[in-house]
PDB file of N, CA and C in Angstrom:
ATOM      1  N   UNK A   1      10.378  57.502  62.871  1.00  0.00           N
ATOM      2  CA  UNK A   1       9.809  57.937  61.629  1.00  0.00           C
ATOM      3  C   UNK A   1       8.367  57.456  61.543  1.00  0.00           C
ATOM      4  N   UNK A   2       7.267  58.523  60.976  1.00  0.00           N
ATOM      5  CA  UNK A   2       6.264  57.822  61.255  1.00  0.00           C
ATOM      6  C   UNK A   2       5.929  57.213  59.638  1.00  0.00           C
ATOM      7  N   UNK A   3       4.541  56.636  59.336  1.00  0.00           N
ATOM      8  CA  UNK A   3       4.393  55.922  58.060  1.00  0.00           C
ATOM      9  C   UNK A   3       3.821  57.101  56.947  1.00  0.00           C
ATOM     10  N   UNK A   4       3.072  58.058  57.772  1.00  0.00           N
ATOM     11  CA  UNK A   4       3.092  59.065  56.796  1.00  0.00           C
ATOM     12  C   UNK A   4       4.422  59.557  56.041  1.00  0.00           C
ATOM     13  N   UNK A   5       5.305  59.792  56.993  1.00  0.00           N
ATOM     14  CA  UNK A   5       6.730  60.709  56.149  1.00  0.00           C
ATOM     15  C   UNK A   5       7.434  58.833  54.919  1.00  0.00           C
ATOM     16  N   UNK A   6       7.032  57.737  55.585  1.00  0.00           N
ATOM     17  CA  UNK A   6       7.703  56.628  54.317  1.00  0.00           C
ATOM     18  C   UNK A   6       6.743  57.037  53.272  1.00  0.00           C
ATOM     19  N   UNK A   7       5.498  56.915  53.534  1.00  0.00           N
ATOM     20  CA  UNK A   7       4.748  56.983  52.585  1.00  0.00           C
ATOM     21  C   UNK A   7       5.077  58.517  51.298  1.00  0.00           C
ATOM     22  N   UNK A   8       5.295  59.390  52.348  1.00  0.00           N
ATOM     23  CA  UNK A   8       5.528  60.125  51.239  1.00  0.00           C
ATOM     24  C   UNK A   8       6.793  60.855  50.510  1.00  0.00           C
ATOM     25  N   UNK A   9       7.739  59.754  51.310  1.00  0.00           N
ATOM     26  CA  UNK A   9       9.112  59.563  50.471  1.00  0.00           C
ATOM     27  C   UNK A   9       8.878  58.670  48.839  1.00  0.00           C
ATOM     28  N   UNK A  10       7.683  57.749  49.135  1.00  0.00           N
ATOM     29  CA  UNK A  10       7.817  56.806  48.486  1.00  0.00           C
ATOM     30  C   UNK A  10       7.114  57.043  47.063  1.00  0.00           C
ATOM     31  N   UNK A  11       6.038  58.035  47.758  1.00  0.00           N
ATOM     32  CA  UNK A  11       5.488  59.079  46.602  1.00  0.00           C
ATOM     33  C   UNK A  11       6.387  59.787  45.870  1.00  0.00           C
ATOM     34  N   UNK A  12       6.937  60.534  46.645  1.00  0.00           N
ATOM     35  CA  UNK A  12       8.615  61.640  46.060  1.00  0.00           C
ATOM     36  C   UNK A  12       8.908  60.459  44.900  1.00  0.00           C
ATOM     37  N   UNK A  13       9.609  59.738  45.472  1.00  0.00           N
ATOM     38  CA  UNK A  13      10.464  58.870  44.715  1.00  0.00           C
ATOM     39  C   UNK A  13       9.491  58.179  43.440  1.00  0.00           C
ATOM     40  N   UNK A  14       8.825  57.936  43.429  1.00  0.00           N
ATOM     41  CA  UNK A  14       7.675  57.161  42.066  1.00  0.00           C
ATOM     42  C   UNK A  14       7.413  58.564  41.734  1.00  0.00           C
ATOM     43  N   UNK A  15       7.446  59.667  41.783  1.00  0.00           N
ATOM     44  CA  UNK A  15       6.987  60.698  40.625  1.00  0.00           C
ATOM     45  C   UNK A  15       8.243  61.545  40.343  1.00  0.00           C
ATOM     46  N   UNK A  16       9.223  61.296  40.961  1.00  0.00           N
ATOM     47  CA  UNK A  16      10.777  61.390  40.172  1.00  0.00           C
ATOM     48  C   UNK A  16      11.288  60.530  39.119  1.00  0.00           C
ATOM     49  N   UNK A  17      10.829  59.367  39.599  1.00  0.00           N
ATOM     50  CA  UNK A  17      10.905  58.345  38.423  1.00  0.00           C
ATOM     51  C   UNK A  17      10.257  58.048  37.023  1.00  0.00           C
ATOM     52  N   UNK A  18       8.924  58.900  37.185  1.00  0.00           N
ATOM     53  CA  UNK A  18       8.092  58.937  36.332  1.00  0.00           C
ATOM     54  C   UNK A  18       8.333  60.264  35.749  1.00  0.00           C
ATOM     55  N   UNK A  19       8.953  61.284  36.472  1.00  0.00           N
ATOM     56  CA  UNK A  19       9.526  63.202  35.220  1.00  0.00           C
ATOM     57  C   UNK A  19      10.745  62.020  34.723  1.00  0.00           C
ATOM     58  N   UNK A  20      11.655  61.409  35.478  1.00  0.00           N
ATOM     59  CA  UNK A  20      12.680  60.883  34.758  1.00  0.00           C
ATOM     60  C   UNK A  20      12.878  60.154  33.630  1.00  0.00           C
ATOM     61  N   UNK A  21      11.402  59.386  33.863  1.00  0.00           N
ATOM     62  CA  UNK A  21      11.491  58.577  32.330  1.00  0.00           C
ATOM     63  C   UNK A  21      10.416  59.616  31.074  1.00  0.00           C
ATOM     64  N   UNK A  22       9.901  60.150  31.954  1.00  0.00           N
ATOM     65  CA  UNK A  22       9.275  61.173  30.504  1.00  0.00           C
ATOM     66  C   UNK A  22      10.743  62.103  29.962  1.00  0.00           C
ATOM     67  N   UNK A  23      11.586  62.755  30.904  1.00  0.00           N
ATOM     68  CA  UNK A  23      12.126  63.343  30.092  1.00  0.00           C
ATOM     69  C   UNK A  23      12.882  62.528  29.108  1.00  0.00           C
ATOM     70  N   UNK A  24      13.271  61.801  29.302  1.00  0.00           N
ATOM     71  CA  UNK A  24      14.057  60.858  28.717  1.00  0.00           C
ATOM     72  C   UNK A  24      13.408  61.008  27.151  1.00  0.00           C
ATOM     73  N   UNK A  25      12.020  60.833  27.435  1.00  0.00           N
ATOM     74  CA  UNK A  25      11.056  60.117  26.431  1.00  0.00           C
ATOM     75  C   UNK A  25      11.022  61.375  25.304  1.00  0.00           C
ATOM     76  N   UNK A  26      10.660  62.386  26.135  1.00  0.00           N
ATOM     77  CA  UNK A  26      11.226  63.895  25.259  1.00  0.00           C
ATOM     78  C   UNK A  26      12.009  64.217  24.241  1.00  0.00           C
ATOM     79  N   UNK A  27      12.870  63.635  25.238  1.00  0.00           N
ATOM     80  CA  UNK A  27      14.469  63.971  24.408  1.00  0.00           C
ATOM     81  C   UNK A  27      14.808  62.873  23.468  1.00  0.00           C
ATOM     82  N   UNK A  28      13.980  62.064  23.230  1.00  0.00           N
ATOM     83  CA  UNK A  28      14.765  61.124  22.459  1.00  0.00           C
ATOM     84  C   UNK A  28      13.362  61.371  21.217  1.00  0.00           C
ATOM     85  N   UNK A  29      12.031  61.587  21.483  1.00  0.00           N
ATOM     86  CA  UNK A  29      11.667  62.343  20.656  1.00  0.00           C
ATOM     87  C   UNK A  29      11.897  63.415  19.631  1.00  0.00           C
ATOM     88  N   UNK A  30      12.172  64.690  20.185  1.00  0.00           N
ATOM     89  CA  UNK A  30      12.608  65.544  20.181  1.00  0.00           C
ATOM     90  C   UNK A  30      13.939  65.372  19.327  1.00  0.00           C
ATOM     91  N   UNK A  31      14.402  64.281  19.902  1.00  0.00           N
ATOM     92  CA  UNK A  31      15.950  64.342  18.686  1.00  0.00           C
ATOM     93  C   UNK A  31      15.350  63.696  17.996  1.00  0.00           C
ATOM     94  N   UNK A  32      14.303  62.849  17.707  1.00  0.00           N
ATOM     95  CA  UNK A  32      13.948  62.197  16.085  1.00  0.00           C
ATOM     96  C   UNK A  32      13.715  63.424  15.323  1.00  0.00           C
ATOM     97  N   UNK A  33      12.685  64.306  15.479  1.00  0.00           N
ATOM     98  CA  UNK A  33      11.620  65.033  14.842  1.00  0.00           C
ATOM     99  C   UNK A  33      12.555  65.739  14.046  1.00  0.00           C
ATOM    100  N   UNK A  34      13.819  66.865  15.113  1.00  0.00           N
ATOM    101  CA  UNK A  34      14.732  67.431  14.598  1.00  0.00           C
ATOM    102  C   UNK A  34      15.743  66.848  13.358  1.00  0.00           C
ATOM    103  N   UNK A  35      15.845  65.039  13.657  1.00  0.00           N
ATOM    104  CA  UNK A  35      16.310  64.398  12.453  1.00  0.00           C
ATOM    105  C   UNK A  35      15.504  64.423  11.643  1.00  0.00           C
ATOM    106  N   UNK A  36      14.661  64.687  11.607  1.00  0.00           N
ATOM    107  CA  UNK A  36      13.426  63.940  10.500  1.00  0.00           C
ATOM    108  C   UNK A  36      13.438  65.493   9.453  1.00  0.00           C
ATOM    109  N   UNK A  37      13.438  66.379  10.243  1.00  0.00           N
ATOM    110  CA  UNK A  37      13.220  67.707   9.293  1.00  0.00           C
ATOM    111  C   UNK A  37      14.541  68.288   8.449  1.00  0.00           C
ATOM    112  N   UNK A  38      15.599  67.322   8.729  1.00  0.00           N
ATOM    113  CA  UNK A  38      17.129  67.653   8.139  1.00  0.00           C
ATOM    114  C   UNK A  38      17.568  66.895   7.072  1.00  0.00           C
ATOM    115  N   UNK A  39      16.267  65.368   6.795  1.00  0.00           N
ATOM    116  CA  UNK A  39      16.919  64.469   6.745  1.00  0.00           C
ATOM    117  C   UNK A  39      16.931  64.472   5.315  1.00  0.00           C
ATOM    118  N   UNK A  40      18.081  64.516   4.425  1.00  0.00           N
ATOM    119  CA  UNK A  40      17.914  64.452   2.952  1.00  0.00           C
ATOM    120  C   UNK A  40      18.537  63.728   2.367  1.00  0.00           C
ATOM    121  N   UNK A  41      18.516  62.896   1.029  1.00  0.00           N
ATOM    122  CA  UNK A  41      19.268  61.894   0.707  1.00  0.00           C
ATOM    123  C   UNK A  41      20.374  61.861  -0.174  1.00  0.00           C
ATOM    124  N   UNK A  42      21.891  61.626   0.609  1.00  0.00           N
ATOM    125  CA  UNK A  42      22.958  62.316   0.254  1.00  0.00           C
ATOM    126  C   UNK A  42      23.552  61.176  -1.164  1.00  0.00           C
ATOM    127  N   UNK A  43      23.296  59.541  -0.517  1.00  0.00           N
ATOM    128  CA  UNK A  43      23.936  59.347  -2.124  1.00  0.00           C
ATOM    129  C   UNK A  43      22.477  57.934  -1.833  1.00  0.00           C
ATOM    130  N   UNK A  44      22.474  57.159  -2.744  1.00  0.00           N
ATOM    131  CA  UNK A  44      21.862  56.319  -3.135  1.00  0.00           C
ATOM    132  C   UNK A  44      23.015  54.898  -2.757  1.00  0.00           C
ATOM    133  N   UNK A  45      22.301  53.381  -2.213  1.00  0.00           N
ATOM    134  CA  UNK A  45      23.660  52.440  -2.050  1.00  0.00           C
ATOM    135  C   UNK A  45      23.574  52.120  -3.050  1.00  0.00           C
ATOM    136  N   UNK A  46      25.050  51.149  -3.474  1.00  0.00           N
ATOM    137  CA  UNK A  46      25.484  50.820  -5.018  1.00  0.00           C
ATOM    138  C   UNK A  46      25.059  49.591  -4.817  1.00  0.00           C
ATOM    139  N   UNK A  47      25.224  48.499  -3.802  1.00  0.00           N
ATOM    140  CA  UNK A  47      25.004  47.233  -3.745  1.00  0.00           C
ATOM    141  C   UNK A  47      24.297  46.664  -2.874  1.00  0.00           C
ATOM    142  N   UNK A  48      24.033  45.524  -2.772  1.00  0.00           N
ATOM    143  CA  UNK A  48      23.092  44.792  -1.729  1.00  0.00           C
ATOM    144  C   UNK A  48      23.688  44.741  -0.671  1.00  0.00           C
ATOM    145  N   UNK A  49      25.185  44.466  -0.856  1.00  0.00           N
ATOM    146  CA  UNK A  49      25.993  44.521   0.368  1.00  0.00           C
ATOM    147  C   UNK A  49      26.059  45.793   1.049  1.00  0.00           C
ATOM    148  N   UNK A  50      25.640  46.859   0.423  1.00  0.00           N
ATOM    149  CA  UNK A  50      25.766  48.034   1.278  1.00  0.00           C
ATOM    150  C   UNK A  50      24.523  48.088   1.715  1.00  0.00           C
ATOM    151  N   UNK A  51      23.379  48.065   1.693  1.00  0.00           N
ATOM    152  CA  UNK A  51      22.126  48.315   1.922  1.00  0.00           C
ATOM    153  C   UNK A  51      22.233  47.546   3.255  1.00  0.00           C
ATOM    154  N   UNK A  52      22.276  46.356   3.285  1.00  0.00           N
ATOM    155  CA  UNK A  52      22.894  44.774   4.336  1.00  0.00           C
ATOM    156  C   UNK A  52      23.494  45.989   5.191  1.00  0.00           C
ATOM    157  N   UNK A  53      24.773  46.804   4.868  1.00  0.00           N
ATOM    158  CA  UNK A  53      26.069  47.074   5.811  1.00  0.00           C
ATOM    159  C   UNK A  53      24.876  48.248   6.526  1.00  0.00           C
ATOM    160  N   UNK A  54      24.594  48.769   5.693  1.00  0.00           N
ATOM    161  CA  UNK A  54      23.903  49.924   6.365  1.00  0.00           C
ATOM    162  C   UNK A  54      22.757  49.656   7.420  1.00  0.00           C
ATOM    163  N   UNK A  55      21.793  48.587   6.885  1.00  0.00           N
ATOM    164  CA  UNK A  55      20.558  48.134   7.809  1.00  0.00           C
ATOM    165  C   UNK A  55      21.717  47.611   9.445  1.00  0.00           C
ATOM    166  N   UNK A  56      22.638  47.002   9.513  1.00  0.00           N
ATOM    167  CA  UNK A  56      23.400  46.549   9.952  1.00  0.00           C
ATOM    168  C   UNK A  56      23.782  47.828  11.099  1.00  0.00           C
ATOM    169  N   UNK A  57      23.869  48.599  10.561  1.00  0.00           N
ATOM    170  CA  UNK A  57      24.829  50.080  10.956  1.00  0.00           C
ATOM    171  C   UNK A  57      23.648  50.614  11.958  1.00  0.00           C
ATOM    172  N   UNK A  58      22.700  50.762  11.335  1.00  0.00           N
ATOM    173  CA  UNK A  58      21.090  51.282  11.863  1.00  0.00           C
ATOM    174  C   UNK A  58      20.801  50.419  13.300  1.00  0.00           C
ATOM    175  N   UNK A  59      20.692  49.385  13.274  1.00  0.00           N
ATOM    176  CA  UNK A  59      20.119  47.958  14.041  1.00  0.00           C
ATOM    177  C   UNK A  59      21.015  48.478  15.085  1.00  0.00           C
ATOM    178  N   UNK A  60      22.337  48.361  15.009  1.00  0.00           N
ATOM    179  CA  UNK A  60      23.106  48.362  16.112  1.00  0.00           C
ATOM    180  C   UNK A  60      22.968  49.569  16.877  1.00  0.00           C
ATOM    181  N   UNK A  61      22.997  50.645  16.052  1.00  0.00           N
ATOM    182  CA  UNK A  61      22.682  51.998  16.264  1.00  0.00           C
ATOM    183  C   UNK A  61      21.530  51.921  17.702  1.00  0.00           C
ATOM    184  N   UNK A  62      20.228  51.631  17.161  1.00  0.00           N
ATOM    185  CA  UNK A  62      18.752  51.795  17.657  1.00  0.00           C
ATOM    186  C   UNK A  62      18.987  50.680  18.831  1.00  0.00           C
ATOM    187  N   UNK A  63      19.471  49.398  18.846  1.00  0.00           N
ATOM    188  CA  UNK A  63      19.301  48.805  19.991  1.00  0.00           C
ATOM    189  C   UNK A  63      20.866  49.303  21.233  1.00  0.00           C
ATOM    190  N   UNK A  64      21.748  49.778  20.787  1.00  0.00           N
ATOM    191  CA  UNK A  64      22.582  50.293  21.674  1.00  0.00           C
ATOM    192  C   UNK A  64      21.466  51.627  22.100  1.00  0.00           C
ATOM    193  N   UNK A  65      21.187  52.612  21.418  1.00  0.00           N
ATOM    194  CA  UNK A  65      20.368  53.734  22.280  1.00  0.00           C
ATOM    195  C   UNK A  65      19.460  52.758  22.983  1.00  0.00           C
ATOM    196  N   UNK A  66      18.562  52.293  22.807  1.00  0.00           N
ATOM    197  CA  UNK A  66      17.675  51.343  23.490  1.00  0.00           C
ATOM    198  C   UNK A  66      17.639  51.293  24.691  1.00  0.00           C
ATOM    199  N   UNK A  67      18.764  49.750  24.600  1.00  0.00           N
ATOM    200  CA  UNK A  67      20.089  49.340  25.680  1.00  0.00           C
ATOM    201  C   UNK A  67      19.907  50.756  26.979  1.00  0.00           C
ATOM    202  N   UNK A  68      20.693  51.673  26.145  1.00  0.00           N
ATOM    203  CA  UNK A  68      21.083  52.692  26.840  1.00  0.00           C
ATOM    204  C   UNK A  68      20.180  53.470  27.717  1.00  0.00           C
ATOM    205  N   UNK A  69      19.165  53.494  27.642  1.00  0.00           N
ATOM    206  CA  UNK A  69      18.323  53.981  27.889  1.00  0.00           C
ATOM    207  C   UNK A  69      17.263  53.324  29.099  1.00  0.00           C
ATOM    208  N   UNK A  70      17.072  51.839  28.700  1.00  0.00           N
ATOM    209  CA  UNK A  70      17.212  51.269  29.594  1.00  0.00           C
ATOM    210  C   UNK A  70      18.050  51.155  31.222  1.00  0.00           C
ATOM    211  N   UNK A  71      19.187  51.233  30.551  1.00  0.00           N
ATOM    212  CA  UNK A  71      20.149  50.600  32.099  1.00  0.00           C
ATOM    213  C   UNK A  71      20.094  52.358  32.684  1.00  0.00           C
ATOM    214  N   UNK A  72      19.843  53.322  31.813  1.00  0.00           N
ATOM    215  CA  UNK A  72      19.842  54.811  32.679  1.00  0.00           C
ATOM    216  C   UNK A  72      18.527  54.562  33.891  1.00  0.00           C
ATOM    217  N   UNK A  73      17.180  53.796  33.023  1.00  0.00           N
ATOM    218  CA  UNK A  73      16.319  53.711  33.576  1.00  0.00           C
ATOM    219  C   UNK A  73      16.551  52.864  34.985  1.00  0.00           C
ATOM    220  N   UNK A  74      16.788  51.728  34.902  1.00  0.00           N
ATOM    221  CA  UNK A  74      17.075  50.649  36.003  1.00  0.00           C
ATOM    222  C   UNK A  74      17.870  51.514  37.256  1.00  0.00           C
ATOM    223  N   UNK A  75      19.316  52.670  36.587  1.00  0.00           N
ATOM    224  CA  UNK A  75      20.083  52.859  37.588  1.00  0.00           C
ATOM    225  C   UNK A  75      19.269  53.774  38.895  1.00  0.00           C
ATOM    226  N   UNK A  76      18.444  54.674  37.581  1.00  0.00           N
ATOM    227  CA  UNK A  76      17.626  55.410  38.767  1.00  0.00           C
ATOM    228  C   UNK A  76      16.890  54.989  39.240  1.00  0.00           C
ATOM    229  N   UNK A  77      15.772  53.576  38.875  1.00  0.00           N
ATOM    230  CA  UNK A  77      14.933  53.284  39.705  1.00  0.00           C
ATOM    231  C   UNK A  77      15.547  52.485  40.965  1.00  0.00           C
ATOM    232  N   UNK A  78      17.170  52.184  40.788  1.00  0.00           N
ATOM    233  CA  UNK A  78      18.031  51.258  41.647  1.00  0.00           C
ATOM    234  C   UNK A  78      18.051  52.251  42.806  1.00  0.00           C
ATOM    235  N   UNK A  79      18.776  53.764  42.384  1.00  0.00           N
ATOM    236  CA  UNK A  79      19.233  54.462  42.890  1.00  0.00           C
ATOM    237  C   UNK A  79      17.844  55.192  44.295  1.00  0.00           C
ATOM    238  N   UNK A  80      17.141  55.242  43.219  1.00  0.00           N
ATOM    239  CA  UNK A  80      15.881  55.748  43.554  1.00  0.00           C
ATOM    240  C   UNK A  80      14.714  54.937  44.872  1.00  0.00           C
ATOM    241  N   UNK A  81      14.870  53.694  44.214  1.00  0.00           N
ATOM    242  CA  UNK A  81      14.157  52.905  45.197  1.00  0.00           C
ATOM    243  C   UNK A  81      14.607  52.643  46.244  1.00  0.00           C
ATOM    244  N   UNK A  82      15.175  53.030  46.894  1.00  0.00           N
ATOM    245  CA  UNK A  82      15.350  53.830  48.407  1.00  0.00           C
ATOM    246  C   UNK A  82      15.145  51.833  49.158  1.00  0.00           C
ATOM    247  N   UNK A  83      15.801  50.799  48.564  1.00  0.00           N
ATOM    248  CA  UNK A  83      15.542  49.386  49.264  1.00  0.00           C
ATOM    249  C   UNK A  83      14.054  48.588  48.748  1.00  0.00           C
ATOM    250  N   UNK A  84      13.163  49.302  48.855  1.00  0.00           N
ATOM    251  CA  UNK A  84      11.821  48.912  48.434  1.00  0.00           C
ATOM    252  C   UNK A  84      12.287  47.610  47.189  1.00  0.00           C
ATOM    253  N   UNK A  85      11.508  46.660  47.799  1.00  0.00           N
ATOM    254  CA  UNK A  85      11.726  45.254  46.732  1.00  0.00           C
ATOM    255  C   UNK A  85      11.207  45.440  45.777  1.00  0.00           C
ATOM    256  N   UNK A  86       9.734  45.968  45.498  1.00  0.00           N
ATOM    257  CA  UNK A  86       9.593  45.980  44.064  1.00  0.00           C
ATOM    258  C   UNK A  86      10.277  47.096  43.789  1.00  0.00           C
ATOM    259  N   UNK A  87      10.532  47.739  43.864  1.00  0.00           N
ATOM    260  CA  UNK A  87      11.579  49.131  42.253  1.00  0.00           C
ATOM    261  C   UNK A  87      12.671  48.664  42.663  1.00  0.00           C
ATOM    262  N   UNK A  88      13.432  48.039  43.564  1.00  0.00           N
ATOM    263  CA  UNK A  88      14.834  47.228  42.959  1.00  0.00           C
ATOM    264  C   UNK A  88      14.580  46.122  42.091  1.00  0.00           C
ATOM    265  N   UNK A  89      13.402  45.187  41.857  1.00  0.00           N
ATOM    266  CA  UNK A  89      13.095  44.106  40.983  1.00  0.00           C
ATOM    267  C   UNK A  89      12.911  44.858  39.889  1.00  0.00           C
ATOM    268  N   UNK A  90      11.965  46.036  39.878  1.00  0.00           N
ATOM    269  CA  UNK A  90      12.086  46.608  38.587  1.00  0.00           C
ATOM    270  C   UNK A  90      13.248  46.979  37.889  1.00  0.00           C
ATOM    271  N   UNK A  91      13.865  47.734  38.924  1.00  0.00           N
ATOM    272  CA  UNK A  91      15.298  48.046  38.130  1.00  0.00           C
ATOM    273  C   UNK A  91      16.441  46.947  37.609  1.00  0.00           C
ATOM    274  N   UNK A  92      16.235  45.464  38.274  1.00  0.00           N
ATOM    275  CA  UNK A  92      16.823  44.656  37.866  1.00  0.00           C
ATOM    276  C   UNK A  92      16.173  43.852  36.671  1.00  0.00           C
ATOM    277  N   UNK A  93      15.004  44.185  36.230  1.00  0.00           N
ATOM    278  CA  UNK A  93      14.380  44.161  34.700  1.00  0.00           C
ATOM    279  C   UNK A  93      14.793  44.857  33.833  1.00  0.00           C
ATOM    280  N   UNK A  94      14.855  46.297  33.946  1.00  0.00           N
ATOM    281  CA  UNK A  94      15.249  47.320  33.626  1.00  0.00           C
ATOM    282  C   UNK A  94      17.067  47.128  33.320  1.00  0.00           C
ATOM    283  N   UNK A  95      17.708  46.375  33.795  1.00  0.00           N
ATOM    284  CA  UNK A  95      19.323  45.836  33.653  1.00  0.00           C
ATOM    285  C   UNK A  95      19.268  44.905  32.977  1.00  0.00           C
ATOM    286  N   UNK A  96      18.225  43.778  33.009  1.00  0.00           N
ATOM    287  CA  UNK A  96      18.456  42.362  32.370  1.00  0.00           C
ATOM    288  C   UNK A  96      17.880  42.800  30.930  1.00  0.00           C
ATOM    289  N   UNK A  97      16.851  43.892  30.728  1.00  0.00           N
ATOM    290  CA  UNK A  97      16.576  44.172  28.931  1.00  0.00           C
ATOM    291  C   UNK A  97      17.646  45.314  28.525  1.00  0.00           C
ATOM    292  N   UNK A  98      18.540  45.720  29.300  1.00  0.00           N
ATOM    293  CA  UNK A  98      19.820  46.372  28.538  1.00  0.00           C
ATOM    294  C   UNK A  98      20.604  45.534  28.161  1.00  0.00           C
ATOM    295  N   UNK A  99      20.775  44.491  28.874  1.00  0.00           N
ATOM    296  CA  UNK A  99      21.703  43.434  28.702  1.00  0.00           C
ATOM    297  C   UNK A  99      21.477  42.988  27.758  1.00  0.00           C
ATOM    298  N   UNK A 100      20.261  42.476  27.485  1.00  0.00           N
ATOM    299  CA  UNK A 100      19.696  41.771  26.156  1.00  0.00           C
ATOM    300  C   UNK A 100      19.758  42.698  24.870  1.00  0.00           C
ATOM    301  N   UNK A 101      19.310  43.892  24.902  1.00  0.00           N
ATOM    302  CA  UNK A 101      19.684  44.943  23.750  1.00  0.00           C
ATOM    303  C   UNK A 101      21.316  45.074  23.422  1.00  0.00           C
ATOM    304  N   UNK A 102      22.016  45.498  24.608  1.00  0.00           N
ATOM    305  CA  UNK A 102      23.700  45.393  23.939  1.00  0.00           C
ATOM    306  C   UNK A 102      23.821  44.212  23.300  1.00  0.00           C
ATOM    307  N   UNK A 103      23.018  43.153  23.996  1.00  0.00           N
ATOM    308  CA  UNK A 103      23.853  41.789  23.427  1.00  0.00           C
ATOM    309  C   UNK A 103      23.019  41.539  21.370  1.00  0.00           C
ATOM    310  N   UNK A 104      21.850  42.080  21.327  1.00  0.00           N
ATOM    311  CA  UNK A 104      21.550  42.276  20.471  1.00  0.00           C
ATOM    312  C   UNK A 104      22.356  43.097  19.680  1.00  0.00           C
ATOM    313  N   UNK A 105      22.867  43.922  19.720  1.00  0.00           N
ATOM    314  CA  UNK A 105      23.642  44.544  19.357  1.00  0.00           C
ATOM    315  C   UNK A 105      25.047  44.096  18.743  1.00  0.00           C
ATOM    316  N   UNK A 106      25.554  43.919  19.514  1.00  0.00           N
ATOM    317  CA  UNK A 106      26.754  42.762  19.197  1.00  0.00           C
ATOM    318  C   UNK A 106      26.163  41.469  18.714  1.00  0.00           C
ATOM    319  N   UNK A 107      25.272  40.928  17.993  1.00  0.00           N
ATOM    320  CA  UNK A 107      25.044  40.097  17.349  1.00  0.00           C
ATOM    321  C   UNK A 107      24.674  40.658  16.010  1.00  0.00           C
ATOM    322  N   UNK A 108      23.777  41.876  15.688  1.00  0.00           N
ATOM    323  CA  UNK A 108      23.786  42.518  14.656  1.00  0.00           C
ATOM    324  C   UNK A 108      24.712  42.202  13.247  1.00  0.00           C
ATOM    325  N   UNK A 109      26.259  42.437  13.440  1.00  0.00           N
ATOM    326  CA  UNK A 109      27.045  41.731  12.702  1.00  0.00           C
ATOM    327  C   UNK A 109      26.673  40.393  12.210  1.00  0.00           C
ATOM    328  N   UNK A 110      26.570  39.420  12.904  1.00  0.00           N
ATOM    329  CA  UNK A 110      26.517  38.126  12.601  1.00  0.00           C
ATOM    330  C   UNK A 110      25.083  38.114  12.009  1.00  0.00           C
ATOM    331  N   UNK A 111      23.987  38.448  12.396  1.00  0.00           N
ATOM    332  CA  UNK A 111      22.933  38.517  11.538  1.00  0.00           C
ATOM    333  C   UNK A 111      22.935  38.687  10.362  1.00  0.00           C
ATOM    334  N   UNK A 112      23.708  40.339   9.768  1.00  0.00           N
ATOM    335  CA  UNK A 112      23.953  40.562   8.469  1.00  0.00           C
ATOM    336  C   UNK A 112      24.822  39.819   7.647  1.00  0.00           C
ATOM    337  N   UNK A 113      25.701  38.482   8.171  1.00  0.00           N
ATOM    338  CA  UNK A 113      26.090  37.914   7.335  1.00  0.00           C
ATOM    339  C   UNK A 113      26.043  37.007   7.092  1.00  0.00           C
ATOM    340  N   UNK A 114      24.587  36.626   8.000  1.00  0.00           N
ATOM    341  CA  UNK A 114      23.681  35.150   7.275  1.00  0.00           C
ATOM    342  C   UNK A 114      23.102  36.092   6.477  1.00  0.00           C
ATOM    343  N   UNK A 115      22.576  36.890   6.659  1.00  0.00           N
ATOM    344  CA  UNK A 115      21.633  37.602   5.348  1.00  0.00           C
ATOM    345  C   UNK A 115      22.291  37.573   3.778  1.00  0.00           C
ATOM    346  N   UNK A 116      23.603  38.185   4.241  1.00  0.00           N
ATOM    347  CA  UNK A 116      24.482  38.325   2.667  1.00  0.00           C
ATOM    348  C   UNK A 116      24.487  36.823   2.712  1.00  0.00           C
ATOM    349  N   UNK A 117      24.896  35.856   3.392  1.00  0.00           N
ATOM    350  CA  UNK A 117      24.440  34.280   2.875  1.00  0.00           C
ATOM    351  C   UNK A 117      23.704  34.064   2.105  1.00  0.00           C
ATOM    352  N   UNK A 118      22.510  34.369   2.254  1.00  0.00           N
ATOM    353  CA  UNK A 118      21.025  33.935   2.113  1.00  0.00           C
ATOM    354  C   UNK A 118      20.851  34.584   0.419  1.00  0.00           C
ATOM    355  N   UNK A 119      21.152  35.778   0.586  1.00  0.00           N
ATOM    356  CA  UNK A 119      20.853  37.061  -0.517  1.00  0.00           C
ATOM    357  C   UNK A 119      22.011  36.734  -1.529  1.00  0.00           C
ATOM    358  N   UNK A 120      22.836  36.541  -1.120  1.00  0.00           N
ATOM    359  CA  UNK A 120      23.996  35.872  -1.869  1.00  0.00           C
ATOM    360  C   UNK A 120      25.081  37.016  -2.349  1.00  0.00           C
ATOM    361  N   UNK A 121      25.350  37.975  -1.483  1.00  0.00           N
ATOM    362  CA  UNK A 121      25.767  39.059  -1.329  1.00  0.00           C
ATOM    363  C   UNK A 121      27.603  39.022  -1.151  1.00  0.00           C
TER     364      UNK A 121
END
């Protein structure tokens, strides 16, 4: 194999990775905007504790997509980086801030109920 054809595997592969994370970026656009133009307000919350339950509901919501989005990212740059040490280090960044977002996530709960602590909820 000569270094031209690595070299321009390696190209292939970094501008697959880069349509991959734009589309991504698209689509998760793209589904805000479409929320944003639907979005109308169905009841009003009654209590602090619901406002709490709901911010709660949201948080977990946004850092699981996050999360998610992430470890899609890591798998392809795993998948993608064809051995190359840096885009497997990347992609193992790309795993360790999903990790940290789910785990954010699953802490969410416990956040909101130092808050109702605090708020006295």
């Amino acid at each position: 194999m000569s270094r031209g054809s690595k070299g321009g595997r390696h190209t292939l592969r970094r501008r697959l990775v880069v349509i991959t994370e734009l589309a991504v970026l698209v689509l998760l656009l793209s589904a805000s905007a479409a929320h944003a133009e639907t979005t109308q307000v169905l009841a009003l919350a009654g209590s602090v504790d619901q406002v709490l339950t709901n911010i709660r509901n949201w948080v977990m919501g946004i850092l699981a997509g996050l999360a998610t989005v992430f470890l899609s990212i890591g798998g392809v740059r795993y998948v993608m980086g064809g051995g190359d040490p840096g885009e497997v280090e990347k992609a193992k960044t790309s795993f360790k801030a999903a990790g940290m977002g789910y785990a954010l996530a699953a802490l969410a709960p416990l956040v909101v109920t130092v808050l109702q602590g605090i708020v006295g909820a």
